[in-house]
PDB file of N, CA and C in Angstrom:
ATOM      1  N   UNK A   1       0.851  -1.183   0.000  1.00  0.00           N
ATOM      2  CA  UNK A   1       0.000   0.000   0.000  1.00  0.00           C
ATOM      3  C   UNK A   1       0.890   1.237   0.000  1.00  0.00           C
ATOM      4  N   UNK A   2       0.407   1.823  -0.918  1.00  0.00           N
ATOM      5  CA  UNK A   2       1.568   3.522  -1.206  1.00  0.00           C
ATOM      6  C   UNK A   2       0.847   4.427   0.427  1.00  0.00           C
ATOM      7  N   UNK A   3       0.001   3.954   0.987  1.00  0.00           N
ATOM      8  CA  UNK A   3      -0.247   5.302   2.221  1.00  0.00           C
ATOM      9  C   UNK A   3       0.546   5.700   3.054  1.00  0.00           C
ATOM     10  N   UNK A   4       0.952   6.780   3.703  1.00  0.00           N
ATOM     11  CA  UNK A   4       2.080   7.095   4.478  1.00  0.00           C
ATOM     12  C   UNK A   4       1.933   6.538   5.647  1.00  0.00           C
ATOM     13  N   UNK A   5       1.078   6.783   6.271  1.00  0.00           N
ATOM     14  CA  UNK A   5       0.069   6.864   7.707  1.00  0.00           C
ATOM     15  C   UNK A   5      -0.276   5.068   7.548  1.00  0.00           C
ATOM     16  N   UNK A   6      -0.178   4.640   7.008  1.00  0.00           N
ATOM     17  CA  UNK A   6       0.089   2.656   6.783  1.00  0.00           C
ATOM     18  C   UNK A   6       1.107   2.194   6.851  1.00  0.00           C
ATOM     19  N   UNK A   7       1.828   3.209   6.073  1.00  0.00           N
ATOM     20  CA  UNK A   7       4.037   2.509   6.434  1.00  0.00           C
ATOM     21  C   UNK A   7       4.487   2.969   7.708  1.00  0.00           C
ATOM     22  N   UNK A   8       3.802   3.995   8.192  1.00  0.00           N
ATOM     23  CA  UNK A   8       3.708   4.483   9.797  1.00  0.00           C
ATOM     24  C   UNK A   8       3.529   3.446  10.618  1.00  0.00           C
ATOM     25  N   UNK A   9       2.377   3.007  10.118  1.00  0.00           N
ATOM     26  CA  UNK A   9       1.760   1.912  11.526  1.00  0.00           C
ATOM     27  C   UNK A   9       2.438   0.846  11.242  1.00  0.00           C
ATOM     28  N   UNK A  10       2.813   0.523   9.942  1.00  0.00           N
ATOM     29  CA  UNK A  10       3.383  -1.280   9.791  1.00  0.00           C
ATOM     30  C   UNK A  10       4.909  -1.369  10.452  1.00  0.00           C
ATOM     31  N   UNK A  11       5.747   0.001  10.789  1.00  0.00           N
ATOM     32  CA  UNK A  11       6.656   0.150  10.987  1.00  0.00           C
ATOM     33  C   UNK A  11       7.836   0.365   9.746  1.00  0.00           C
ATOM     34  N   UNK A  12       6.996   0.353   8.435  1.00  0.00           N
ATOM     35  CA  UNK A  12       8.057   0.413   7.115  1.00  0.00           C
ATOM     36  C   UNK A  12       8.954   1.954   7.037  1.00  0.00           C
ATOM     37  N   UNK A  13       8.116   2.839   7.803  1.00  0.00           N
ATOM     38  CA  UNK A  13       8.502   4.218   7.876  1.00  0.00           C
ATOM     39  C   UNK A  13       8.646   4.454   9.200  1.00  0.00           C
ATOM     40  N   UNK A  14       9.596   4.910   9.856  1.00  0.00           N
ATOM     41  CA  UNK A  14       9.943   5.184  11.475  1.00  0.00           C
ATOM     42  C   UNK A  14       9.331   6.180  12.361  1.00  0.00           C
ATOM     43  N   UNK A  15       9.026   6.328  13.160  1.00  0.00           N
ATOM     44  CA  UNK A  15       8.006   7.273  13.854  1.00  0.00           C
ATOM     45  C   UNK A  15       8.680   6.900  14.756  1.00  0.00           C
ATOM     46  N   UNK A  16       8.066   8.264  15.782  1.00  0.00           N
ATOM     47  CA  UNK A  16       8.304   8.457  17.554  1.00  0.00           C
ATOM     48  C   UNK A  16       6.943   7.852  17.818  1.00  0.00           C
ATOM     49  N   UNK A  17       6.900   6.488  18.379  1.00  0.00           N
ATOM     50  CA  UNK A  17       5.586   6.299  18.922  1.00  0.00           C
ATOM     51  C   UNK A  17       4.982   6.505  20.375  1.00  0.00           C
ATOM     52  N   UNK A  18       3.969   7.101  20.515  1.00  0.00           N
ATOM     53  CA  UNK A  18       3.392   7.752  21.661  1.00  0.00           C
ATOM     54  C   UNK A  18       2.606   6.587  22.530  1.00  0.00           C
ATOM     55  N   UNK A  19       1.586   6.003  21.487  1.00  0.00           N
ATOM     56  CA  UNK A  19       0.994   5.306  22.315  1.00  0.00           C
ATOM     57  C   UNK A  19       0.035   4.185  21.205  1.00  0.00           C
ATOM     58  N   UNK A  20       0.097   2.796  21.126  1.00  0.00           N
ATOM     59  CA  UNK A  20      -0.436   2.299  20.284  1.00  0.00           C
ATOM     60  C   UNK A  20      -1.599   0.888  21.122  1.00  0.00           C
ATOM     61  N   UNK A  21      -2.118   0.494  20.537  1.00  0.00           N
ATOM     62  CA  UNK A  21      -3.564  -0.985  20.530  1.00  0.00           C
ATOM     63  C   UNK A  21      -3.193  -1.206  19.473  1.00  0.00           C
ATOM     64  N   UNK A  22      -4.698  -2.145  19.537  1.00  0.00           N
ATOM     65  CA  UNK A  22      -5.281  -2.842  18.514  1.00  0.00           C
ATOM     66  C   UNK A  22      -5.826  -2.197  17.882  1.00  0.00           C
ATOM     67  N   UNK A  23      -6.052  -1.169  17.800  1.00  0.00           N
ATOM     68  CA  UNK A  23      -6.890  -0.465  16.689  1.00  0.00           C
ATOM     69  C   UNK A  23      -6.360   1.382  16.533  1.00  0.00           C
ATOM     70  N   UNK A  24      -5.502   1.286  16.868  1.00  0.00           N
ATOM     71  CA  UNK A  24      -4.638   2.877  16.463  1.00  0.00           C
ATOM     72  C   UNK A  24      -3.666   2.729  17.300  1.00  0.00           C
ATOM     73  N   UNK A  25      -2.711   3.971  16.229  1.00  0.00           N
ATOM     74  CA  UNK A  25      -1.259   3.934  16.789  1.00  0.00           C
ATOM     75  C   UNK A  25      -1.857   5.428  16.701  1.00  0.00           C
ATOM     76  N   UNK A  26      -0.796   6.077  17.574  1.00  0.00           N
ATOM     77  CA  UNK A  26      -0.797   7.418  17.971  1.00  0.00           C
ATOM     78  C   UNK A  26       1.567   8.120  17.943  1.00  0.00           C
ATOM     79  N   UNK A  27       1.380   8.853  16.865  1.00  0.00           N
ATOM     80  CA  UNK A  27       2.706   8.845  16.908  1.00  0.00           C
ATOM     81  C   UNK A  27       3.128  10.990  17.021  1.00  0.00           C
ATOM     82  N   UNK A  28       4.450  11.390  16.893  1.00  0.00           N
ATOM     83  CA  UNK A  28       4.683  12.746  16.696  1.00  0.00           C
ATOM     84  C   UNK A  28       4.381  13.289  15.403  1.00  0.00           C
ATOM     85  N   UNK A  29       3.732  14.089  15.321  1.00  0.00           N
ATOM     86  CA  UNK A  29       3.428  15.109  14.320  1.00  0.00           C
ATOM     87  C   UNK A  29       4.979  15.898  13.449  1.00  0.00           C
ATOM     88  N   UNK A  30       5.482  15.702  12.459  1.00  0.00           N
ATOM     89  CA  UNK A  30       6.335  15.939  11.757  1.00  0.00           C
ATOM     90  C   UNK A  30       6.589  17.347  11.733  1.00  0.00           C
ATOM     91  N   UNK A  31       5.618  18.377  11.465  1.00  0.00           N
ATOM     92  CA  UNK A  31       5.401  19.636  11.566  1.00  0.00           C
ATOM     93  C   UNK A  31       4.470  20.079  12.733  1.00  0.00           C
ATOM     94  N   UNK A  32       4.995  20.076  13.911  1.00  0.00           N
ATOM     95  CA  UNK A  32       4.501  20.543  14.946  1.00  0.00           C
ATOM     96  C   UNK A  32       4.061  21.791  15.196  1.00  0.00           C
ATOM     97  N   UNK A  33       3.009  22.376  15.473  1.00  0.00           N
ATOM     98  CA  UNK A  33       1.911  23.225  15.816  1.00  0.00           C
ATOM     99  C   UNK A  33       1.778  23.702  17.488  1.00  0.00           C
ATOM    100  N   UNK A  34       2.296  22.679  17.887  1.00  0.00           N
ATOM    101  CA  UNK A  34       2.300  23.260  19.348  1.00  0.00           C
ATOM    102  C   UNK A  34       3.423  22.383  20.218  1.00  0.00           C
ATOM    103  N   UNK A  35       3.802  22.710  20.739  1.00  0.00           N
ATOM    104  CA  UNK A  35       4.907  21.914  21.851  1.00  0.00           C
ATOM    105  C   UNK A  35       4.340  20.159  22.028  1.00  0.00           C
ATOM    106  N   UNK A  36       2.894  20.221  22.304  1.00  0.00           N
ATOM    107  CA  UNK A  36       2.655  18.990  22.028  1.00  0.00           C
ATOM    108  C   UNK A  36       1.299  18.567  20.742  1.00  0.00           C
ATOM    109  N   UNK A  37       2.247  18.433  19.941  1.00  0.00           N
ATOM    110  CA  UNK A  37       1.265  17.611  18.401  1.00  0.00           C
ATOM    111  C   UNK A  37       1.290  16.357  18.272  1.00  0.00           C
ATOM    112  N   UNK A  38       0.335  15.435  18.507  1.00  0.00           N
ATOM    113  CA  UNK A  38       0.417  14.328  17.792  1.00  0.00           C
ATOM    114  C   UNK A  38      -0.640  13.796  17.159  1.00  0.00           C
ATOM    115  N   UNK A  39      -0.478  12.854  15.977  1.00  0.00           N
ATOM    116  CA  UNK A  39      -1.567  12.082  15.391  1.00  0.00           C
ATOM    117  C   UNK A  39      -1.858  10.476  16.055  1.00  0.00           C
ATOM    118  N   UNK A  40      -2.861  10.702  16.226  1.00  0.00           N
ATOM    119  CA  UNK A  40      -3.866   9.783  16.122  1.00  0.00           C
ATOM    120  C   UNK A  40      -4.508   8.768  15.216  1.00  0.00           C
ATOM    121  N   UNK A  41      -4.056   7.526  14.661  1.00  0.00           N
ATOM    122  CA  UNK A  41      -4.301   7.510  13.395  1.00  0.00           C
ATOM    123  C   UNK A  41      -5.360   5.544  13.609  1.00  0.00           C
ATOM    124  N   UNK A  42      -5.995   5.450  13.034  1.00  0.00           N
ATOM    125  CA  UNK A  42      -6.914   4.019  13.323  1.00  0.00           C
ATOM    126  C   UNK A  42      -5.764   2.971  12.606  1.00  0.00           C
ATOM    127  N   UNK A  43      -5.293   1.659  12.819  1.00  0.00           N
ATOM    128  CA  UNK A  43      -4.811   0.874  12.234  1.00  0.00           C
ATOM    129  C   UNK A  43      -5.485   0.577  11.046  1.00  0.00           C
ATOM    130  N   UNK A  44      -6.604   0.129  10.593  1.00  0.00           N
ATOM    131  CA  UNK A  44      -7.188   0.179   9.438  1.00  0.00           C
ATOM    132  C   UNK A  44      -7.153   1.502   8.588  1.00  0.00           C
ATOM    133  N   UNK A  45      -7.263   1.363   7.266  1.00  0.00           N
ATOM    134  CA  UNK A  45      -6.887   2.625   6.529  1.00  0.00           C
ATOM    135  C   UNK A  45      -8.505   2.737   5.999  1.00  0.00           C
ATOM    136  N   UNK A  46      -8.389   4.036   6.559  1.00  0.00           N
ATOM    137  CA  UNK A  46     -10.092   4.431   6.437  1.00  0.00           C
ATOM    138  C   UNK A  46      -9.604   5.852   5.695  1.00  0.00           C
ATOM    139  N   UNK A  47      -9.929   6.479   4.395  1.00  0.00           N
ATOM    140  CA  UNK A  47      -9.045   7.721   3.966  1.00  0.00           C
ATOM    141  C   UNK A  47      -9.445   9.070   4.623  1.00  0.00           C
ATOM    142  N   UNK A  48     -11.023   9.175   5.171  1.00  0.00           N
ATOM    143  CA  UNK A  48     -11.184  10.293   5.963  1.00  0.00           C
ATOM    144  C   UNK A  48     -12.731  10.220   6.689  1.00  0.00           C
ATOM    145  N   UNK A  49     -13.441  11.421   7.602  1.00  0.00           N
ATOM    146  CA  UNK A  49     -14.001  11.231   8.421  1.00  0.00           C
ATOM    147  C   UNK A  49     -15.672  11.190   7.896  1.00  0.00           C
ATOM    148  N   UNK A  50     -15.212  11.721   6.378  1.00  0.00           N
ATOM    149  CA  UNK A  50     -16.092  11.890   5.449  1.00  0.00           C
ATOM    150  C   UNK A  50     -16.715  10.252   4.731  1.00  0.00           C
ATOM    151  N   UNK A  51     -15.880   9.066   5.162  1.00  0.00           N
ATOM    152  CA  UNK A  51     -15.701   7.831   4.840  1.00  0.00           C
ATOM    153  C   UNK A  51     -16.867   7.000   5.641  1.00  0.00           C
ATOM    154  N   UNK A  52     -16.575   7.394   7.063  1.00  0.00           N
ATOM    155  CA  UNK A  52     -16.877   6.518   8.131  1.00  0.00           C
ATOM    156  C   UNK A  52     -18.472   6.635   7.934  1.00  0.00           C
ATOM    157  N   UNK A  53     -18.642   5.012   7.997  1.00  0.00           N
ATOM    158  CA  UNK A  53     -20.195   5.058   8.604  1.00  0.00           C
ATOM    159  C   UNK A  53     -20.330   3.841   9.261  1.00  0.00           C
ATOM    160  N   UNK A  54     -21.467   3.459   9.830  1.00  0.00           N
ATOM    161  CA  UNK A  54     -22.084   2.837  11.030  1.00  0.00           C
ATOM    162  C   UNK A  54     -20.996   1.876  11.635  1.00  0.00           C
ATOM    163  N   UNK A  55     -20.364   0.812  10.622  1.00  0.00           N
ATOM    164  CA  UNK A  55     -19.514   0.180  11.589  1.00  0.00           C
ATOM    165  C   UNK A  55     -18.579   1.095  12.064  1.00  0.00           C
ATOM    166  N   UNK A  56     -17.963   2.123  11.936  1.00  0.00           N
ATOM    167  CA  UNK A  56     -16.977   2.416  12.607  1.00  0.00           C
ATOM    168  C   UNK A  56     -17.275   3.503  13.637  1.00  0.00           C
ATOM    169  N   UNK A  57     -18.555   3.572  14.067  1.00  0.00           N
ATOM    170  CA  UNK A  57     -18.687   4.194  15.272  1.00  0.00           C
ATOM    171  C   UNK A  57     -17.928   4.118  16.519  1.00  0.00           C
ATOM    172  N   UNK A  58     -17.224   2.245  16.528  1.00  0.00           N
ATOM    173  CA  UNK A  58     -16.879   2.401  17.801  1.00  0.00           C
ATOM    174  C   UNK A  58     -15.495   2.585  17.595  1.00  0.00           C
ATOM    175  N   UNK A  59     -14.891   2.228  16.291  1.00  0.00           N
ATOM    176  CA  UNK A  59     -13.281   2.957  16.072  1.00  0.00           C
ATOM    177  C   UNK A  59     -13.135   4.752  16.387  1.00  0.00           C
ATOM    178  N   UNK A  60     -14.570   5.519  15.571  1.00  0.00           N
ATOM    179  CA  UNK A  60     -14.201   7.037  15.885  1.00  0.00           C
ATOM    180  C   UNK A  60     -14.367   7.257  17.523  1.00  0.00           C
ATOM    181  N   UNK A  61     -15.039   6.617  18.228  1.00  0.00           N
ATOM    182  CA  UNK A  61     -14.990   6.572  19.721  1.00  0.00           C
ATOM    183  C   UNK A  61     -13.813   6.474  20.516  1.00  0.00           C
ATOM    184  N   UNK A  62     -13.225   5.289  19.335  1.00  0.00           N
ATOM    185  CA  UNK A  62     -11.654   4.812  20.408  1.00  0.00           C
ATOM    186  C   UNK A  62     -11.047   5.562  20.347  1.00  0.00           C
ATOM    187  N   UNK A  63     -10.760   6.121  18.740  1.00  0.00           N
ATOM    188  CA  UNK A  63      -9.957   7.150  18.688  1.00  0.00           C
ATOM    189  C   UNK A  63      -9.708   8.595  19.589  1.00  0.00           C
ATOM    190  N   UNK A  64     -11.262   9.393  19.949  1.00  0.00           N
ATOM    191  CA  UNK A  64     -11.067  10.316  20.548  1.00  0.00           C
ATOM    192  C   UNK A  64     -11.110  10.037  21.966  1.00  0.00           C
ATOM    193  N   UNK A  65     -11.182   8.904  22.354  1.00  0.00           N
ATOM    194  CA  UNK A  65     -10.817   8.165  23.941  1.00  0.00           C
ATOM    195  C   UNK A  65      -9.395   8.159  24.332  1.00  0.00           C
ATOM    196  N   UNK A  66      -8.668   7.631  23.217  1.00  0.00           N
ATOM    197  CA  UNK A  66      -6.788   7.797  22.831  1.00  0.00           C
ATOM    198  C   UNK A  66      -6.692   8.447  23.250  1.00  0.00           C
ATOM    199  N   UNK A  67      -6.945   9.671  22.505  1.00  0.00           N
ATOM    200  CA  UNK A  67      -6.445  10.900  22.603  1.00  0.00           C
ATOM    201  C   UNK A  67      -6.794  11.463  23.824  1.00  0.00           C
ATOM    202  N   UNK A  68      -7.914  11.303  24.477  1.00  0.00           N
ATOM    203  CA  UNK A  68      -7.836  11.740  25.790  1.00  0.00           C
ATOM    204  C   UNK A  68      -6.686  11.001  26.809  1.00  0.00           C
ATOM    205  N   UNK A  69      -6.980   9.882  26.529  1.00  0.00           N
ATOM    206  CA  UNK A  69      -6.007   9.309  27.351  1.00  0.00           C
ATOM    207  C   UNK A  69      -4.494   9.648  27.321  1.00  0.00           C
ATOM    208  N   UNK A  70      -3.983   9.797  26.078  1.00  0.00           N
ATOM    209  CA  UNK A  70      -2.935  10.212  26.006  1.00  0.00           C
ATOM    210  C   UNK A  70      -2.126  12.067  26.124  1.00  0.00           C
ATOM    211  N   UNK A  71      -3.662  12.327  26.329  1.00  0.00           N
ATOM    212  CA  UNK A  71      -3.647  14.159  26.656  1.00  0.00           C
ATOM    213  C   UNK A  71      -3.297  14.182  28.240  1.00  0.00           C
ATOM    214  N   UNK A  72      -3.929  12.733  28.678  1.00  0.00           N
ATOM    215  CA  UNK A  72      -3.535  12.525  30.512  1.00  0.00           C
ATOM    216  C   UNK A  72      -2.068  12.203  30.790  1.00  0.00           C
ATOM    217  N   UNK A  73      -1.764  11.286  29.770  1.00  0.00           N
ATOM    218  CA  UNK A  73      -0.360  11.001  30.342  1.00  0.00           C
ATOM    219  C   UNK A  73       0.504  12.253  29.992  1.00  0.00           C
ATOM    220  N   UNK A  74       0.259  13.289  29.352  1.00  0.00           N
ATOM    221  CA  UNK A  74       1.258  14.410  28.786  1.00  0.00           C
ATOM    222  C   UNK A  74       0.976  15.256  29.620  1.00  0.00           C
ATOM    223  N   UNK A  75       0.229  15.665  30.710  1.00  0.00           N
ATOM    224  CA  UNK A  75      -0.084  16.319  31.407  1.00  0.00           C
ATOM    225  C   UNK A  75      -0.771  17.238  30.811  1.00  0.00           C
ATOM    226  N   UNK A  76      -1.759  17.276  29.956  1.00  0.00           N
ATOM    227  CA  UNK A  76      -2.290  18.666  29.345  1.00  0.00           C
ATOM    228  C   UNK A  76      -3.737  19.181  29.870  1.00  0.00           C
ATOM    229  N   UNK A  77      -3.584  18.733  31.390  1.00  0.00           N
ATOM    230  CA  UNK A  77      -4.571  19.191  31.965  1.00  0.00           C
ATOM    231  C   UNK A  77      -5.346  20.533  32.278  1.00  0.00           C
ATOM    232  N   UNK A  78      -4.346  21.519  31.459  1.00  0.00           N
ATOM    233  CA  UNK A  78      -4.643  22.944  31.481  1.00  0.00           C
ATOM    234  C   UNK A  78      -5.410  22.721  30.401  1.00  0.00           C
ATOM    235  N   UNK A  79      -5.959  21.928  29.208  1.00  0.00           N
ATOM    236  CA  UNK A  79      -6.448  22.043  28.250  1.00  0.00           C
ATOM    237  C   UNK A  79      -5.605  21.537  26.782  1.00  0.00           C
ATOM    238  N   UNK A  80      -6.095  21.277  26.218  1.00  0.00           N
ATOM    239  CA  UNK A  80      -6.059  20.738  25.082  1.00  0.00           C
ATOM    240  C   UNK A  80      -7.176  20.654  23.539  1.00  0.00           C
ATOM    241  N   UNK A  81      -6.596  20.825  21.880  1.00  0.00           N
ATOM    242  CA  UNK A  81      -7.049  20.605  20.954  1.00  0.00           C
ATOM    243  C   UNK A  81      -7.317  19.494  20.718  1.00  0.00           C
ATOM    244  N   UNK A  82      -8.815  18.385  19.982  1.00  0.00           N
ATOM    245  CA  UNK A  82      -8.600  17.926  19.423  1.00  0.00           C
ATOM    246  C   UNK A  82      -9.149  17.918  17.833  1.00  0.00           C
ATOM    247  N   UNK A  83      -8.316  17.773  16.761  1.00  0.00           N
ATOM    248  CA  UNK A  83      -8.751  18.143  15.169  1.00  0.00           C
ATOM    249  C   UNK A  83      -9.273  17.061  14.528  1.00  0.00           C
ATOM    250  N   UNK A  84      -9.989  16.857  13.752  1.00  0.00           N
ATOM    251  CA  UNK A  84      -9.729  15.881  12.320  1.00  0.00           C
ATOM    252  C   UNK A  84     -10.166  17.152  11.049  1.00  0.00           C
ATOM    253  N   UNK A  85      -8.791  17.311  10.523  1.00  0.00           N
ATOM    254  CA  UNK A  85      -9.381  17.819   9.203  1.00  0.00           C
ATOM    255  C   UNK A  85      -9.840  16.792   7.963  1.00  0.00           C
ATOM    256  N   UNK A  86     -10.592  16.866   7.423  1.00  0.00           N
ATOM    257  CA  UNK A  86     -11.540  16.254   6.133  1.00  0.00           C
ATOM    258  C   UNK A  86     -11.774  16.813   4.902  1.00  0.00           C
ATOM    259  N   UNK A  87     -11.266  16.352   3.878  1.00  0.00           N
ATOM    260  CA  UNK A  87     -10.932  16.691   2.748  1.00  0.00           C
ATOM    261  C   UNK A  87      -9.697  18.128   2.289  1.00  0.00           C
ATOM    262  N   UNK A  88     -10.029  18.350   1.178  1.00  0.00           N
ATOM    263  CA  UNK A  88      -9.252  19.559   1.003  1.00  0.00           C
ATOM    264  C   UNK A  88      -9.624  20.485   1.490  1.00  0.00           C
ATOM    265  N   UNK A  89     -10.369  21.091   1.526  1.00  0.00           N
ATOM    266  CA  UNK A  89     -11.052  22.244   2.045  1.00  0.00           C
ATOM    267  C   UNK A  89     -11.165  22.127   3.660  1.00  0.00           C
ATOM    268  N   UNK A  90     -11.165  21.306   3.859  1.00  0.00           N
ATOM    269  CA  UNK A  90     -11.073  20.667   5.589  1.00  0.00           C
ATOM    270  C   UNK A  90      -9.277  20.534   5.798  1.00  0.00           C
ATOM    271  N   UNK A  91      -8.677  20.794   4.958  1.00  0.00           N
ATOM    272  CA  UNK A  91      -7.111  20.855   5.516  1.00  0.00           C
ATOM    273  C   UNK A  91      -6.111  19.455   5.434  1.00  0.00           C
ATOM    274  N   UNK A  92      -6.948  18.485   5.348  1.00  0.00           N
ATOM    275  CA  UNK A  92      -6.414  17.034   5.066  1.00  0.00           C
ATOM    276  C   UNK A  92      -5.365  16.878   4.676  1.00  0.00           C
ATOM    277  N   UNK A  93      -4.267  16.669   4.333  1.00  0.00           N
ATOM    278  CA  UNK A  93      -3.319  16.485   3.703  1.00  0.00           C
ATOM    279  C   UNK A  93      -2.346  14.954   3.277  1.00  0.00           C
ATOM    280  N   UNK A  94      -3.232  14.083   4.315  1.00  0.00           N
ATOM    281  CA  UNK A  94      -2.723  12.593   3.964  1.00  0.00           C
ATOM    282  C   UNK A  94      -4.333  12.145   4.407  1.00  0.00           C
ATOM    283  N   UNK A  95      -4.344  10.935   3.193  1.00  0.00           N
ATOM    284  CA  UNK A  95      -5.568  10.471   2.884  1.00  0.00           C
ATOM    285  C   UNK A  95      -5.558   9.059   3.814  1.00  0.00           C
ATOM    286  N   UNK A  96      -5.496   9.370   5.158  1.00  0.00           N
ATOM    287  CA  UNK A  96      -5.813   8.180   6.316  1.00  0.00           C
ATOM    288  C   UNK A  96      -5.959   9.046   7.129  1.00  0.00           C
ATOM    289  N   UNK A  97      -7.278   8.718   7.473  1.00  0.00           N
ATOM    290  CA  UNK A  97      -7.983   9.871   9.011  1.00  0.00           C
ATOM    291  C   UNK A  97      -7.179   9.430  10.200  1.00  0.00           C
ATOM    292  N   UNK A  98      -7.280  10.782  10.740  1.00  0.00           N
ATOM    293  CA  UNK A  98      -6.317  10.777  12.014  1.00  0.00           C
ATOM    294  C   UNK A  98      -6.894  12.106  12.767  1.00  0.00           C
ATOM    295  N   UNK A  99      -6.433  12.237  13.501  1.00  0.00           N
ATOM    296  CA  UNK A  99      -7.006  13.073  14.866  1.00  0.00           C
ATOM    297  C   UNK A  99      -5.829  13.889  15.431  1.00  0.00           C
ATOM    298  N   UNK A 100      -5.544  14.783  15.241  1.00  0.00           N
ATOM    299  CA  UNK A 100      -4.439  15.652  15.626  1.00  0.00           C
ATOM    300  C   UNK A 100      -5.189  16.110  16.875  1.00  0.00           C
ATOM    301  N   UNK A 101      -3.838  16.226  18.269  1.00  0.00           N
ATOM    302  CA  UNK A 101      -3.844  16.717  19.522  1.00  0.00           C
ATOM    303  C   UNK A 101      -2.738  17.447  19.536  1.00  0.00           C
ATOM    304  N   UNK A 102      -3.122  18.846  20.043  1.00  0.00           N
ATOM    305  CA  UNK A 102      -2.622  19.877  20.435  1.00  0.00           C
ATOM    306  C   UNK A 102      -2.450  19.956  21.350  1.00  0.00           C
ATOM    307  N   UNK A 103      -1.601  20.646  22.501  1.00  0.00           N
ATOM    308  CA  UNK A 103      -1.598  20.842  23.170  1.00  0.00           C
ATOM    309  C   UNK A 103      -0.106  21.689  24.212  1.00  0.00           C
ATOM    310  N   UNK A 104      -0.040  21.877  25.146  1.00  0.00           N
ATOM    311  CA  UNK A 104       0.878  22.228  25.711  1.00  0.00           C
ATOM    312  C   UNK A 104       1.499  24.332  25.999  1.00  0.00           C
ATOM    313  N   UNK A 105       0.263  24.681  25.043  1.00  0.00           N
ATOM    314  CA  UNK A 105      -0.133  26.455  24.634  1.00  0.00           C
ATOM    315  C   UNK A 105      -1.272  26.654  24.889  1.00  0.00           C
ATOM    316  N   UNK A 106      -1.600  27.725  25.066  1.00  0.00           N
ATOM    317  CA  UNK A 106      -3.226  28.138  25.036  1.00  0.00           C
ATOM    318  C   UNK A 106      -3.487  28.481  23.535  1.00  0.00           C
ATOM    319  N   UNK A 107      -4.685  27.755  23.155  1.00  0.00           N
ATOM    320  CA  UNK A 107      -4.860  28.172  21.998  1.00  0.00           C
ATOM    321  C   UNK A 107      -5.906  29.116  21.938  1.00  0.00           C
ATOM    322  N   UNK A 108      -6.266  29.700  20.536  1.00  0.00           N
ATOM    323  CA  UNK A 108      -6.810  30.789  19.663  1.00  0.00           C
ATOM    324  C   UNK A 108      -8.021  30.416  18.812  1.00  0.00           C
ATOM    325  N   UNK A 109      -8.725  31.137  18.681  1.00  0.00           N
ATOM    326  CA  UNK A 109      -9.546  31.031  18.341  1.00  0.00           C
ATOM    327  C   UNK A 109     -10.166  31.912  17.151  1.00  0.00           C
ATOM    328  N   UNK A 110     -10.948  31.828  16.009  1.00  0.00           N
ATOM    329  CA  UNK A 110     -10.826  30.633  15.083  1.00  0.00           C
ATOM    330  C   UNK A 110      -9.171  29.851  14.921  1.00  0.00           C
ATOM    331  N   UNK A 111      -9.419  28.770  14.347  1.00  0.00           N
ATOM    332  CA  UNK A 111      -8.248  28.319  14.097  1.00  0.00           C
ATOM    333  C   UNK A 111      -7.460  28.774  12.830  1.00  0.00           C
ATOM    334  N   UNK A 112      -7.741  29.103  11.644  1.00  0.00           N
ATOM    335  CA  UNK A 112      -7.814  29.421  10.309  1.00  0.00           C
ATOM    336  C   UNK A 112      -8.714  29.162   9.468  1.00  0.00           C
TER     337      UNK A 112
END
């Protein structure tokens, strides 16, 4: 499979990994946005949020459960982002949904 965010998870491409299951790996954000960025990404390659329907209710669940969980172990108890951009116009830029967490700044509002 040519997906980036698939050679990520299979280990073909190297990542800082944060926190992984059975059903998502969670690794560092390449172009970081805030002191703490990371993606969130489902082990299955689902291309965006615009994709998902009924069965994967309980994957988009796990996912933003991760991310909480892993907003706990980073200490970002002052607060924290969480994103999915969707499509082009939604900011997407790799075609495997993922969940970007921000955190570690106060953020702003709109975002862009």
């Amino acid at each position: 499979m040519s997906c980036l965010f698939c050679k990520i998870i299979d280990g073909s491409i190297p990542s800082a990994t944060v926190y992984q299951d059975d059903l998502c790996y969670a690794f560092a954000d390449i172009h970081p946005q805030a002191p703490v960025h990371l993606l969130v990404a489902p082990r299955a390659h689902l291309v965006s949020l615009d994709e998902a329907d009924g069965e994967h209710r309980g994957l988009l669940g796990h996912l933003l459960w991760a991310a909480a969980h892993i907003a706990r172990a980073k200490a970002l108890g002052k607060g924290y982002r969480v994103v999915i951009n969707t499509g082009d116009d939604g900011g997407q830029t790799v075609d495997h949904l993922h969940v970007h967490l921000l955190g570690g700044r106060s953020m702003t509002w709109p975002p862009g």
